[in-house]
PDB file of N, CA and C in Angstrom:
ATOM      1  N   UNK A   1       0.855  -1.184   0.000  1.00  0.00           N
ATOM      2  CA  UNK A   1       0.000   0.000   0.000  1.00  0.00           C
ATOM      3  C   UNK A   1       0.893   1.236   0.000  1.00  0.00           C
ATOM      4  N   UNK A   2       0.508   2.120  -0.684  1.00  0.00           N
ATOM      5  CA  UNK A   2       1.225   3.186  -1.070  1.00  0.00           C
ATOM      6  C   UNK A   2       0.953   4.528  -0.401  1.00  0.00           C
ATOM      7  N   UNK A   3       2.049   5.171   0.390  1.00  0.00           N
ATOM      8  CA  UNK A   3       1.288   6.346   1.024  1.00  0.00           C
ATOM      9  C   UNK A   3       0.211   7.747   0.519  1.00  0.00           C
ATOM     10  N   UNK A   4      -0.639   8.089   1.107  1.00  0.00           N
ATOM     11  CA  UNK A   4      -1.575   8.711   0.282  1.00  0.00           C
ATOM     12  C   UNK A   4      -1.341   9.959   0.312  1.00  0.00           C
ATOM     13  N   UNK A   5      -0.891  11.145   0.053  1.00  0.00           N
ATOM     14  CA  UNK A   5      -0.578  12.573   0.244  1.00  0.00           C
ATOM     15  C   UNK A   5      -1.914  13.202   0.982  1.00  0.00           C
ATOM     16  N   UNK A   6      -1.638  14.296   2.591  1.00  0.00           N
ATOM     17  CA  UNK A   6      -3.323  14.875   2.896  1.00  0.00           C
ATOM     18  C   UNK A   6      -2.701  15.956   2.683  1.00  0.00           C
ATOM     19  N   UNK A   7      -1.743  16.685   2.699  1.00  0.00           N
ATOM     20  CA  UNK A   7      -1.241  17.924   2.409  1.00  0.00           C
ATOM     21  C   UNK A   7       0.015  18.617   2.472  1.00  0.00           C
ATOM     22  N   UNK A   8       0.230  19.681   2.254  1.00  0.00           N
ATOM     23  CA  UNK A   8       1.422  20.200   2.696  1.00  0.00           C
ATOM     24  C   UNK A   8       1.939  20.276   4.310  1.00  0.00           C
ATOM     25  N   UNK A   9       2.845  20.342   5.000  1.00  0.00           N
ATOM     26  CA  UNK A   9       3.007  20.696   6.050  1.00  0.00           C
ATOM     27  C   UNK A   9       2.670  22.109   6.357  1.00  0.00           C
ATOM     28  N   UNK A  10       3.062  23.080   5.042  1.00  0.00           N
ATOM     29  CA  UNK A  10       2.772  24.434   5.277  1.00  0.00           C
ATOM     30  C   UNK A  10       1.317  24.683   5.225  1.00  0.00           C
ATOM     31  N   UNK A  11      -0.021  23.658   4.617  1.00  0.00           N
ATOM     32  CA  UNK A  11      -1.220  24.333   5.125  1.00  0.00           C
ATOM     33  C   UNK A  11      -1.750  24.146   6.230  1.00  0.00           C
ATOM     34  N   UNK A  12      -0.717  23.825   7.273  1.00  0.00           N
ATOM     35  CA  UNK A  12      -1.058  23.741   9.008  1.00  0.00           C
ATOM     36  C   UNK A  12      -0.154  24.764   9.568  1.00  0.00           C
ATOM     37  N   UNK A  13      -0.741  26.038  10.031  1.00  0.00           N
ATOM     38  CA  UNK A  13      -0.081  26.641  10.968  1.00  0.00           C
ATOM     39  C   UNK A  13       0.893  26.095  11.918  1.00  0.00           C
ATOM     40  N   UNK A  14       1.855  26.568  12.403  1.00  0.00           N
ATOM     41  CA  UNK A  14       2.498  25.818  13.330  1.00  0.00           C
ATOM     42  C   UNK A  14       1.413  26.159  14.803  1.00  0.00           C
ATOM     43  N   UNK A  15       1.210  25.504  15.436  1.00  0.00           N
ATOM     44  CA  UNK A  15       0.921  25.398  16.746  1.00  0.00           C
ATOM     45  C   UNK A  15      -0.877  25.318  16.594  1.00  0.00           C
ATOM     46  N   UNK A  16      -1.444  24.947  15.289  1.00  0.00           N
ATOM     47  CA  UNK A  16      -2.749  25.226  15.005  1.00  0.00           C
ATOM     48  C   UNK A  16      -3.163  23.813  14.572  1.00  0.00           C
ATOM     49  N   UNK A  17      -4.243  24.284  13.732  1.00  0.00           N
ATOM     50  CA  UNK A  17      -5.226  22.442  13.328  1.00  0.00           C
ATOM     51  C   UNK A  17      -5.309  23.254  12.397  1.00  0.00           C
ATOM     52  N   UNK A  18      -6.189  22.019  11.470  1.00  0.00           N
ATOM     53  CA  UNK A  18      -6.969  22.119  10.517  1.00  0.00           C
ATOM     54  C   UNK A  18      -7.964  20.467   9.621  1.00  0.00           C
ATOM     55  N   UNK A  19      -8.753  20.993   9.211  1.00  0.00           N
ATOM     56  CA  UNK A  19      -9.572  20.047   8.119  1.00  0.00           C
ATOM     57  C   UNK A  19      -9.500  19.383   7.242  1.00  0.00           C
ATOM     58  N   UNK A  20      -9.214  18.197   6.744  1.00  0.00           N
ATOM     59  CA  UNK A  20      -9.200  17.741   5.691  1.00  0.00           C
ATOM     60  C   UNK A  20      -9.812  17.006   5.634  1.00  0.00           C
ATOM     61  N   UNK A  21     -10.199  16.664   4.238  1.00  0.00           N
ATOM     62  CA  UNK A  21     -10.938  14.972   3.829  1.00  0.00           C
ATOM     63  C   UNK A  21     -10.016  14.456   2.835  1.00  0.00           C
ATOM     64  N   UNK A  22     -10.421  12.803   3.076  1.00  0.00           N
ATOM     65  CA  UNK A  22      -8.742  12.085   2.776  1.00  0.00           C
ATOM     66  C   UNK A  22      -9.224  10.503   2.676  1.00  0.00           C
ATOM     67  N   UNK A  23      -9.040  10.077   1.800  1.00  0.00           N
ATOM     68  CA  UNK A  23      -9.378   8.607   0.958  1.00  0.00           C
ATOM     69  C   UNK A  23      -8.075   8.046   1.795  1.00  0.00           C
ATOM     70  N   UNK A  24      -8.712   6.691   2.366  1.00  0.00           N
ATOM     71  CA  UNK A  24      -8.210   5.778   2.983  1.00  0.00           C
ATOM     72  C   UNK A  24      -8.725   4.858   3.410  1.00  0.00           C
ATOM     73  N   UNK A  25      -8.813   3.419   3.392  1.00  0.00           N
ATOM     74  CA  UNK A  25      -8.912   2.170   4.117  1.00  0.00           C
ATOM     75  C   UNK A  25     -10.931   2.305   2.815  1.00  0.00           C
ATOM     76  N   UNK A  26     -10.576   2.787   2.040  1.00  0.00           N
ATOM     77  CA  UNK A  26     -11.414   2.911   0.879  1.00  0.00           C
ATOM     78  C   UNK A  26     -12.585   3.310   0.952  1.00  0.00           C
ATOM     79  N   UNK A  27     -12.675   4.581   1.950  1.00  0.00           N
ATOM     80  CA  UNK A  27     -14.047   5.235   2.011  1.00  0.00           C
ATOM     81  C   UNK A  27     -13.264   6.871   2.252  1.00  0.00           C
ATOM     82  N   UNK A  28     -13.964   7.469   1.914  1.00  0.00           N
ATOM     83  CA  UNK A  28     -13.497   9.182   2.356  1.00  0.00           C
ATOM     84  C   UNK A  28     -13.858   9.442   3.554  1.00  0.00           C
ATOM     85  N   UNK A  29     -12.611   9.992   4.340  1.00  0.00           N
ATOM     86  CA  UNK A  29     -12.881  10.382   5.925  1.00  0.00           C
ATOM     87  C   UNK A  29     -12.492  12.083   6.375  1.00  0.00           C
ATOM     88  N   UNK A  30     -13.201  12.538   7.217  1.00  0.00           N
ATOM     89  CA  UNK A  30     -13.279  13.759   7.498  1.00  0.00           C
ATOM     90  C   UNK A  30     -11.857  13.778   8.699  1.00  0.00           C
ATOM     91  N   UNK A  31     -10.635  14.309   8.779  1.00  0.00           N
ATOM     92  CA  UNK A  31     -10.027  14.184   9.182  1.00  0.00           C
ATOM     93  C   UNK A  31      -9.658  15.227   9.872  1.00  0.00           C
ATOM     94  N   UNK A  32      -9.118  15.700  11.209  1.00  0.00           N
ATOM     95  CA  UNK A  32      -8.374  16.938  11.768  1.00  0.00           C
ATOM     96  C   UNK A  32      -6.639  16.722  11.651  1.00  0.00           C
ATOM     97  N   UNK A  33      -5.842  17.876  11.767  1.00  0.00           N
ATOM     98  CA  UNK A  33      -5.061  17.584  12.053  1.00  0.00           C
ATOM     99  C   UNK A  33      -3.935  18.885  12.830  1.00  0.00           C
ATOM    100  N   UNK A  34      -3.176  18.278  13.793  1.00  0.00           N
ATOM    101  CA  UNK A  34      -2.617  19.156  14.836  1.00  0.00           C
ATOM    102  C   UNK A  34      -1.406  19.381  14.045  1.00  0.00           C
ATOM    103  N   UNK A  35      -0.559  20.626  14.212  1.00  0.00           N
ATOM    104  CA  UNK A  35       0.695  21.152  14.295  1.00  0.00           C
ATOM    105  C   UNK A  35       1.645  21.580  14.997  1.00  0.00           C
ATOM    106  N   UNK A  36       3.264  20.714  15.318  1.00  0.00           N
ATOM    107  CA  UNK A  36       3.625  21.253  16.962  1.00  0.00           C
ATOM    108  C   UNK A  36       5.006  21.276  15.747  1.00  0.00           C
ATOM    109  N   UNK A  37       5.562  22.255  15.464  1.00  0.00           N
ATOM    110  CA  UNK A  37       6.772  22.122  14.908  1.00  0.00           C
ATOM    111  C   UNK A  37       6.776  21.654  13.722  1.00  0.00           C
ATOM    112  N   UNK A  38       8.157  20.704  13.070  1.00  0.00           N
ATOM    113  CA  UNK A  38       7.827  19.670  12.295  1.00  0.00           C
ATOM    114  C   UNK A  38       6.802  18.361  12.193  1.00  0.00           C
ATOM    115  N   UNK A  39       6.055  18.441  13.831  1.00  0.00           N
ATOM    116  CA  UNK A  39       5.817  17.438  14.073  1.00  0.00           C
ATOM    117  C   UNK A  39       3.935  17.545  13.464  1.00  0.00           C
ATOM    118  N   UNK A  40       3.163  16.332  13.341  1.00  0.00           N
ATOM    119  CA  UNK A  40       1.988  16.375  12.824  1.00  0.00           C
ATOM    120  C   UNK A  40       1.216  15.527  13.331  1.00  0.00           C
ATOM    121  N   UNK A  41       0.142  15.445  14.418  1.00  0.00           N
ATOM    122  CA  UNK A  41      -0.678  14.622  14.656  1.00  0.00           C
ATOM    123  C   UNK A  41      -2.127  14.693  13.981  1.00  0.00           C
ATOM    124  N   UNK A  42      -2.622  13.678  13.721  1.00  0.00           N
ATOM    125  CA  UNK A  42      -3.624  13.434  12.929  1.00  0.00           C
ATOM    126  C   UNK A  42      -4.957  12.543  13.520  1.00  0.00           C
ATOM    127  N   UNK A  43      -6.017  12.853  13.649  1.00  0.00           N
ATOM    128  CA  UNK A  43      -6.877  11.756  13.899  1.00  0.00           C
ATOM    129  C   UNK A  43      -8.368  11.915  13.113  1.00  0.00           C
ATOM    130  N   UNK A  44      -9.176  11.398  13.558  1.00  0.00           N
ATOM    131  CA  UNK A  44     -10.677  10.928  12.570  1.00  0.00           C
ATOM    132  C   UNK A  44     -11.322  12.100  13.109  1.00  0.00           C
ATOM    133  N   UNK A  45     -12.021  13.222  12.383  1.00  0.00           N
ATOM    134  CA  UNK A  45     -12.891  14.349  13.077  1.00  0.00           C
ATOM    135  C   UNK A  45     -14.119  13.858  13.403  1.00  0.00           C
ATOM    136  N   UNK A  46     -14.113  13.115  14.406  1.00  0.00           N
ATOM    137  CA  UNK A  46     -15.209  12.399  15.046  1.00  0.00           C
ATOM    138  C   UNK A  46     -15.345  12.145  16.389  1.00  0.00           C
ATOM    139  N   UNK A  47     -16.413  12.426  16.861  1.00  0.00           N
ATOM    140  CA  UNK A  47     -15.975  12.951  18.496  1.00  0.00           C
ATOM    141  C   UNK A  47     -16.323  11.318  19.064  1.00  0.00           C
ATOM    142  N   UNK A  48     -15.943  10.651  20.198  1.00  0.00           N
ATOM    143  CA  UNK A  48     -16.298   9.327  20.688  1.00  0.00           C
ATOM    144  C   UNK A  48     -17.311   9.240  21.090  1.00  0.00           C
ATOM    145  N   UNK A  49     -18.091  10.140  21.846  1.00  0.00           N
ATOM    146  CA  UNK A  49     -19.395  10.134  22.379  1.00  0.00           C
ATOM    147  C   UNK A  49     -20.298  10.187  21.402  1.00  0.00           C
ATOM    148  N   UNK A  50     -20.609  11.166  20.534  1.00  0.00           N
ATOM    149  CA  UNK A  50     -21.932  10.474  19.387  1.00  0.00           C
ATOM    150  C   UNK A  50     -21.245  10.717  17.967  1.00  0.00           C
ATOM    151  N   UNK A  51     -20.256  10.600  17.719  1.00  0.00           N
ATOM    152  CA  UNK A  51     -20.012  10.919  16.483  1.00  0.00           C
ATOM    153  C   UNK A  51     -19.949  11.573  15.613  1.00  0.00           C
ATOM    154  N   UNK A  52     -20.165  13.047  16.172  1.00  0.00           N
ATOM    155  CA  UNK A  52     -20.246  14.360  15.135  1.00  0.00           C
ATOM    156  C   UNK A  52     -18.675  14.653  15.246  1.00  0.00           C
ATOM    157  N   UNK A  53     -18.857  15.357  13.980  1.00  0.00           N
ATOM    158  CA  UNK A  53     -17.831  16.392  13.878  1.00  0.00           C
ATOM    159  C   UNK A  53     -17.160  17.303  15.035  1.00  0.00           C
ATOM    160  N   UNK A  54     -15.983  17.155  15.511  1.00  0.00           N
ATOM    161  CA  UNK A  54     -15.292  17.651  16.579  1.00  0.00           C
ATOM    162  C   UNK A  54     -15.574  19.795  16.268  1.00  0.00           C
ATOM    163  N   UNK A  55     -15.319  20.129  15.138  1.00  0.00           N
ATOM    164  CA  UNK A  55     -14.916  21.707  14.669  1.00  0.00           C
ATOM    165  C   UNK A  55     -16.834  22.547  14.690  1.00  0.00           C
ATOM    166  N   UNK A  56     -16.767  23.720  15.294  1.00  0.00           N
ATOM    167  CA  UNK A  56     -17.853  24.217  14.672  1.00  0.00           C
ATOM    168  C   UNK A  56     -17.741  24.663  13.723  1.00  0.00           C
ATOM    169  N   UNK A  57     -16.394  25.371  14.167  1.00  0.00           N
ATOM    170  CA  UNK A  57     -15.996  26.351  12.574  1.00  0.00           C
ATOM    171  C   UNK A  57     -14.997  25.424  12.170  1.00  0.00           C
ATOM    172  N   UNK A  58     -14.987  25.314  10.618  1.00  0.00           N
ATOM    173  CA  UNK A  58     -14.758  24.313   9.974  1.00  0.00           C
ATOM    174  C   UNK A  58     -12.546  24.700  10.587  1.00  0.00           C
ATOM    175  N   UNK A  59     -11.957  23.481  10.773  1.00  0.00           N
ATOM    176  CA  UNK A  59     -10.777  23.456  11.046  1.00  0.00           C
ATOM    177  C   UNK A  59     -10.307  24.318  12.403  1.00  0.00           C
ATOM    178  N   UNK A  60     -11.085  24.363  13.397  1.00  0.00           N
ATOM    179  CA  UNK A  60     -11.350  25.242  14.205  1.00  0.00           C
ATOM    180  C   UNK A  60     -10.923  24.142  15.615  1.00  0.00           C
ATOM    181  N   UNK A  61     -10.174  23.297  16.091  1.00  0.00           N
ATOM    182  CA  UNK A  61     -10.007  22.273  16.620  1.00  0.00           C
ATOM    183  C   UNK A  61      -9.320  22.122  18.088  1.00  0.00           C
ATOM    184  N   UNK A  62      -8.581  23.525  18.675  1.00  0.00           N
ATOM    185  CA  UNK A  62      -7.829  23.532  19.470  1.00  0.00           C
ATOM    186  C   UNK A  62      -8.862  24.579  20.548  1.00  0.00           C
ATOM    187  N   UNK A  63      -8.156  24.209  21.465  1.00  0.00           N
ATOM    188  CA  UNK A  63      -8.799  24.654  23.103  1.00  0.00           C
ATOM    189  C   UNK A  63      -7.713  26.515  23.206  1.00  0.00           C
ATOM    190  N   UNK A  64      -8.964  27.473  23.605  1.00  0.00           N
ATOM    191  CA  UNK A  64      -8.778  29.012  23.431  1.00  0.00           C
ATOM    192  C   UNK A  64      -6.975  28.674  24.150  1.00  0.00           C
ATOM    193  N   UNK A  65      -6.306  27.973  25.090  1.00  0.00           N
ATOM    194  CA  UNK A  65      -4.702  28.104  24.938  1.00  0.00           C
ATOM    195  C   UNK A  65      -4.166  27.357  24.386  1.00  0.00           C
ATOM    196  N   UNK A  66      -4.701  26.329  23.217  1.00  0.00           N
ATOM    197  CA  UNK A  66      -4.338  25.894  21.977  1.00  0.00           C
ATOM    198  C   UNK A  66      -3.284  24.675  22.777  1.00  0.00           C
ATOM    199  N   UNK A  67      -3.965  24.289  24.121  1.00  0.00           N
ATOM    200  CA  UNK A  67      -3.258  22.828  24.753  1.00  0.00           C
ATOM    201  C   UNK A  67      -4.240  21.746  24.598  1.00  0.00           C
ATOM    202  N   UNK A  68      -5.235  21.450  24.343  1.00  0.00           N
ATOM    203  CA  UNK A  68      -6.214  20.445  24.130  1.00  0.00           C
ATOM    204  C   UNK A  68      -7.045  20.558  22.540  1.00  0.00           C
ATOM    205  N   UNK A  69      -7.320  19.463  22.247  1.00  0.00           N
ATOM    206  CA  UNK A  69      -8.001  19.290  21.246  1.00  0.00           C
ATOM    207  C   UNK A  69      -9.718  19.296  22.121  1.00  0.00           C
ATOM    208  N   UNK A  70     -10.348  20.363  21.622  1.00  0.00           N
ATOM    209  CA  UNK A  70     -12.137  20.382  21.786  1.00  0.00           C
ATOM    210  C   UNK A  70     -13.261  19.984  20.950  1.00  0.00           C
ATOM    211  N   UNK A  71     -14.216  19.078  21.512  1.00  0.00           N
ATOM    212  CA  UNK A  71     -15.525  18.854  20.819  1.00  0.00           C
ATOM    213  C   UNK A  71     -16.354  20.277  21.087  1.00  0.00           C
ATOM    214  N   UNK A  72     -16.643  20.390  19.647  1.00  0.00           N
ATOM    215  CA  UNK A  72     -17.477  21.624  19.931  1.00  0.00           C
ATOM    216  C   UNK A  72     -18.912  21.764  20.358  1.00  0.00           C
ATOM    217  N   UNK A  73     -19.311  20.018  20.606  1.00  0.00           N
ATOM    218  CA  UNK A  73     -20.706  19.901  20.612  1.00  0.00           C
ATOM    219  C   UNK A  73     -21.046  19.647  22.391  1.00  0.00           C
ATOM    220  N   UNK A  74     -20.017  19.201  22.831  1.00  0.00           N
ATOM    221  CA  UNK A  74     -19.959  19.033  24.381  1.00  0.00           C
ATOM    222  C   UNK A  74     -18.822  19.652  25.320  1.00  0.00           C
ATOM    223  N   UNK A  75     -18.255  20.069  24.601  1.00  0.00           N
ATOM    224  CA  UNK A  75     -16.860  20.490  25.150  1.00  0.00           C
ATOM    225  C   UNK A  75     -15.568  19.494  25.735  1.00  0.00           C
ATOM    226  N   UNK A  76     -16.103  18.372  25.506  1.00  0.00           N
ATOM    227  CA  UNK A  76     -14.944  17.545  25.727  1.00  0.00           C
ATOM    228  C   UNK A  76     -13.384  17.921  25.820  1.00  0.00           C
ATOM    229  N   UNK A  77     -12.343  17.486  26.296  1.00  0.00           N
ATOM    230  CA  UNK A  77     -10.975  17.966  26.028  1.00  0.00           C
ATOM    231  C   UNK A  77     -10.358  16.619  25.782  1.00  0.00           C
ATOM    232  N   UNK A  78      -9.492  16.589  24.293  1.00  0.00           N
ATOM    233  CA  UNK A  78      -8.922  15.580  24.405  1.00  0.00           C
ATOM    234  C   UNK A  78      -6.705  16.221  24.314  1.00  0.00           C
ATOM    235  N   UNK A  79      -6.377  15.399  25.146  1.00  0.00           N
ATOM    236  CA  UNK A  79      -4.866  15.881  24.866  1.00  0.00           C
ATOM    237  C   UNK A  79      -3.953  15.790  23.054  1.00  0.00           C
ATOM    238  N   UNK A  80      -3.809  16.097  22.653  1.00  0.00           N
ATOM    239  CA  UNK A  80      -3.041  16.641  21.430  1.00  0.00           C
ATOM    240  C   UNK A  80      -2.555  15.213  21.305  1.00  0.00           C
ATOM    241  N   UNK A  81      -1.304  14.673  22.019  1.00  0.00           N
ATOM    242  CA  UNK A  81      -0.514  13.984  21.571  1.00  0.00           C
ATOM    243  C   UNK A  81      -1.352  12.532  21.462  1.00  0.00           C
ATOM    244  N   UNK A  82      -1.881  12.336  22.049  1.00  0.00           N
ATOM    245  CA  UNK A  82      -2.827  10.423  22.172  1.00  0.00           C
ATOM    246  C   UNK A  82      -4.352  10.806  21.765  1.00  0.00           C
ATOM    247  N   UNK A  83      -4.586  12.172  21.979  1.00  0.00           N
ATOM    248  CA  UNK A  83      -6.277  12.170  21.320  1.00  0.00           C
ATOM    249  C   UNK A  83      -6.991  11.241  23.236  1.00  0.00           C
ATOM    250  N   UNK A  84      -6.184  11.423  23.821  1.00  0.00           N
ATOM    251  CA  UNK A  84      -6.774  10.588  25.161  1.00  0.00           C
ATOM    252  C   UNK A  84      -8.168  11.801  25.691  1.00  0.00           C
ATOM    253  N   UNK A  85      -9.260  11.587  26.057  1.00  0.00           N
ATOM    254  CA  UNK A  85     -10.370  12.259  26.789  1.00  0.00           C
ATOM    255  C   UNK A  85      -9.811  12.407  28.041  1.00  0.00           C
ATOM    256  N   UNK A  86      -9.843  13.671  28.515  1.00  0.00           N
ATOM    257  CA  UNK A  86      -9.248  14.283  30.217  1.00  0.00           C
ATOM    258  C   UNK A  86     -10.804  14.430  30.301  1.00  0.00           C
ATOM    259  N   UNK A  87     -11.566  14.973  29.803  1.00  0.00           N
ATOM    260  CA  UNK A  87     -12.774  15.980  30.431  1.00  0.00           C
ATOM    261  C   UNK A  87     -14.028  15.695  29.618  1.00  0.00           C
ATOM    262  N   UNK A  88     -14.965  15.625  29.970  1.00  0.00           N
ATOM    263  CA  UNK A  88     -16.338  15.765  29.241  1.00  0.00           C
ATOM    264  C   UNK A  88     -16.832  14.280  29.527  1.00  0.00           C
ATOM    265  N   UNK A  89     -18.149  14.140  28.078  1.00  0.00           N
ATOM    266  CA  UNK A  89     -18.685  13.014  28.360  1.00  0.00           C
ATOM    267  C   UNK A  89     -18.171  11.633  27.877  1.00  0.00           C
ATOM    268  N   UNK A  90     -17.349  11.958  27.260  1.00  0.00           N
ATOM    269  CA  UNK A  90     -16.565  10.433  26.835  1.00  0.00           C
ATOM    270  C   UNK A  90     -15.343  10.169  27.633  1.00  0.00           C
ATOM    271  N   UNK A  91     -14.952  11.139  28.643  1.00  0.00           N
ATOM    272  CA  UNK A  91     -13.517  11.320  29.229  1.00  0.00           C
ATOM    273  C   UNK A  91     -13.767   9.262  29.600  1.00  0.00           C
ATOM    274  N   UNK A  92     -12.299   9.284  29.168  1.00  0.00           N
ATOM    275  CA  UNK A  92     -11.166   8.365  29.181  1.00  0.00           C
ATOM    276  C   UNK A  92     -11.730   7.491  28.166  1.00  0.00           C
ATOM    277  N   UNK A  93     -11.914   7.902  26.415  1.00  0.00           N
ATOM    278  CA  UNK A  93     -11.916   7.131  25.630  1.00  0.00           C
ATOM    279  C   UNK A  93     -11.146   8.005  24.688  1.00  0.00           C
ATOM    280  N   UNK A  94     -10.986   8.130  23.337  1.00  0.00           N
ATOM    281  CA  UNK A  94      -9.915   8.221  22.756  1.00  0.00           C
ATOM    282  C   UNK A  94     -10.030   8.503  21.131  1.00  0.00           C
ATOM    283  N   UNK A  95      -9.479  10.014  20.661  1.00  0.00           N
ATOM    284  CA  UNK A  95     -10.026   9.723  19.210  1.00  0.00           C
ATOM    285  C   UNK A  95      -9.432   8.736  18.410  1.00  0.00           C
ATOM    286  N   UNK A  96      -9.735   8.330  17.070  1.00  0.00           N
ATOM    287  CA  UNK A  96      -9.122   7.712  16.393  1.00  0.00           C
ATOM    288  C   UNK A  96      -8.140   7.892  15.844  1.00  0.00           C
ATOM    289  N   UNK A  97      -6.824   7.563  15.722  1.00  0.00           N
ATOM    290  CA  UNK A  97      -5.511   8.274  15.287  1.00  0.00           C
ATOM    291  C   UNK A  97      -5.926   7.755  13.535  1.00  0.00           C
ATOM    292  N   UNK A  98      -5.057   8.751  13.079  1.00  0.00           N
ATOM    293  CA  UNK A  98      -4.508   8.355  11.728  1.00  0.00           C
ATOM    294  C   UNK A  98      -2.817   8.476  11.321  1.00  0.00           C
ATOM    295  N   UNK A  99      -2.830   7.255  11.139  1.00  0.00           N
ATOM    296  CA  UNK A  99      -0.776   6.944  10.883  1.00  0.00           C
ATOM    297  C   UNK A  99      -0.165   8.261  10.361  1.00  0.00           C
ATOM    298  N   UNK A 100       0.765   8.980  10.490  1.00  0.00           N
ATOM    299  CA  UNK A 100       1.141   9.966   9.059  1.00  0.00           C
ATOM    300  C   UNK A 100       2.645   9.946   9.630  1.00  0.00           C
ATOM    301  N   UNK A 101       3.239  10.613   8.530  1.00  0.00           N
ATOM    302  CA  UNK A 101       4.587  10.610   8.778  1.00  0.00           C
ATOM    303  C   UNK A 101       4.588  11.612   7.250  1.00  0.00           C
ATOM    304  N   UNK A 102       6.012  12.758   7.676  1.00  0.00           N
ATOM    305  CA  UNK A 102       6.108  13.768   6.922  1.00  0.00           C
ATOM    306  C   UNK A 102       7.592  13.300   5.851  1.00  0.00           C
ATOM    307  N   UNK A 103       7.438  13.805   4.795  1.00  0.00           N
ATOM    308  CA  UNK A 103       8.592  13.443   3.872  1.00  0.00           C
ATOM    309  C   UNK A 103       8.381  14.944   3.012  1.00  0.00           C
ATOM    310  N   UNK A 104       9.896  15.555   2.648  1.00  0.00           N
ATOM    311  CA  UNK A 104      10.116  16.698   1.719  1.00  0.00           C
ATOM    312  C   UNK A 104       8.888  16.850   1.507  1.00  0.00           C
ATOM    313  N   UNK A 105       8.465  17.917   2.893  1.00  0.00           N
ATOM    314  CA  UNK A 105       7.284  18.855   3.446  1.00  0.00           C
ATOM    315  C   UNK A 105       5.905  18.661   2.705  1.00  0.00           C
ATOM    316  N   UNK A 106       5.938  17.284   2.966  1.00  0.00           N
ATOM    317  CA  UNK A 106       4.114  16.726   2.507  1.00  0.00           C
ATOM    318  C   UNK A 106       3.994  15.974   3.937  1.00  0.00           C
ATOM    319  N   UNK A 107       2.748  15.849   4.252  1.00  0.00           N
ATOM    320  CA  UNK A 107       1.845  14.823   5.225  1.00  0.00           C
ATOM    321  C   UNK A 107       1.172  13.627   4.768  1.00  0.00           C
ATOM    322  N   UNK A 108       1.756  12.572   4.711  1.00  0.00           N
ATOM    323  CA  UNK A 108       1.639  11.358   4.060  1.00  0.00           C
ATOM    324  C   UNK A 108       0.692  10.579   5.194  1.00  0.00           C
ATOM    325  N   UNK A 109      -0.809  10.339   4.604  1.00  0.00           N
ATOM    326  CA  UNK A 109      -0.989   9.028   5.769  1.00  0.00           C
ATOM    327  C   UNK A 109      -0.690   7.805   5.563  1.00  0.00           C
ATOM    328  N   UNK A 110      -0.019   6.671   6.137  1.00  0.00           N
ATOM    329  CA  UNK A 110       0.199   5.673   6.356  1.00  0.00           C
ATOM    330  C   UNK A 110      -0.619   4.674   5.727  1.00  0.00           C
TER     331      UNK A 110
END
């Protein structure tokens, strides 16, 4: 299986999120994704408790001091690096990661 390109590294702010949708495991998925440096975490924009969309405003994904990832529908907090639930109604379940790894400044998922 061949890695799938979701974007540049440069259309993620550093220290920000953003939106994408992204063909994989052969259905199209609504995806978020975090920015800490070079570094890129990625998971399913789907909250654990009922399944909506994590963003109100579209790519809108980080907590007002931009240390937690927020559901906008309950306020949940999940931590950046594991997508782990600290707070809300799903606390201690977990978003869905998506594999990625960066090569000459693209975001490749796995």
């Amino acid at each position: 299986m061949s890695d799938h390109k979701l974007c540049n590294l440069s259309d993620i702010e550093d220290g920000n999120s953003a939106a994408f949708t992204a063909e994989f495991d052969g259905k199209t998925n609504m995806v978020l994704a975090v920015r800490n440096g070079e570094r890129v975490t990625v998971y399913l924009n789907s909250c654990p408790h009922t399944g909506a969309p994590l963003d109100l405003n579209e790519g809108k994904f980080l907590s007002r001091e931009r240390k937690y990832i927020i559901c906008s529908t309950h306020g949940a907090l999940f931590k950046i690096e594991d997508g782990y639930c600290i707070s809300g109604p799903c606390r201690s379940s977990s978003l869905e990661a998506v594999p990625v790894t960066i090569k000459n400044g693209d975001v490749l998922i796995l």
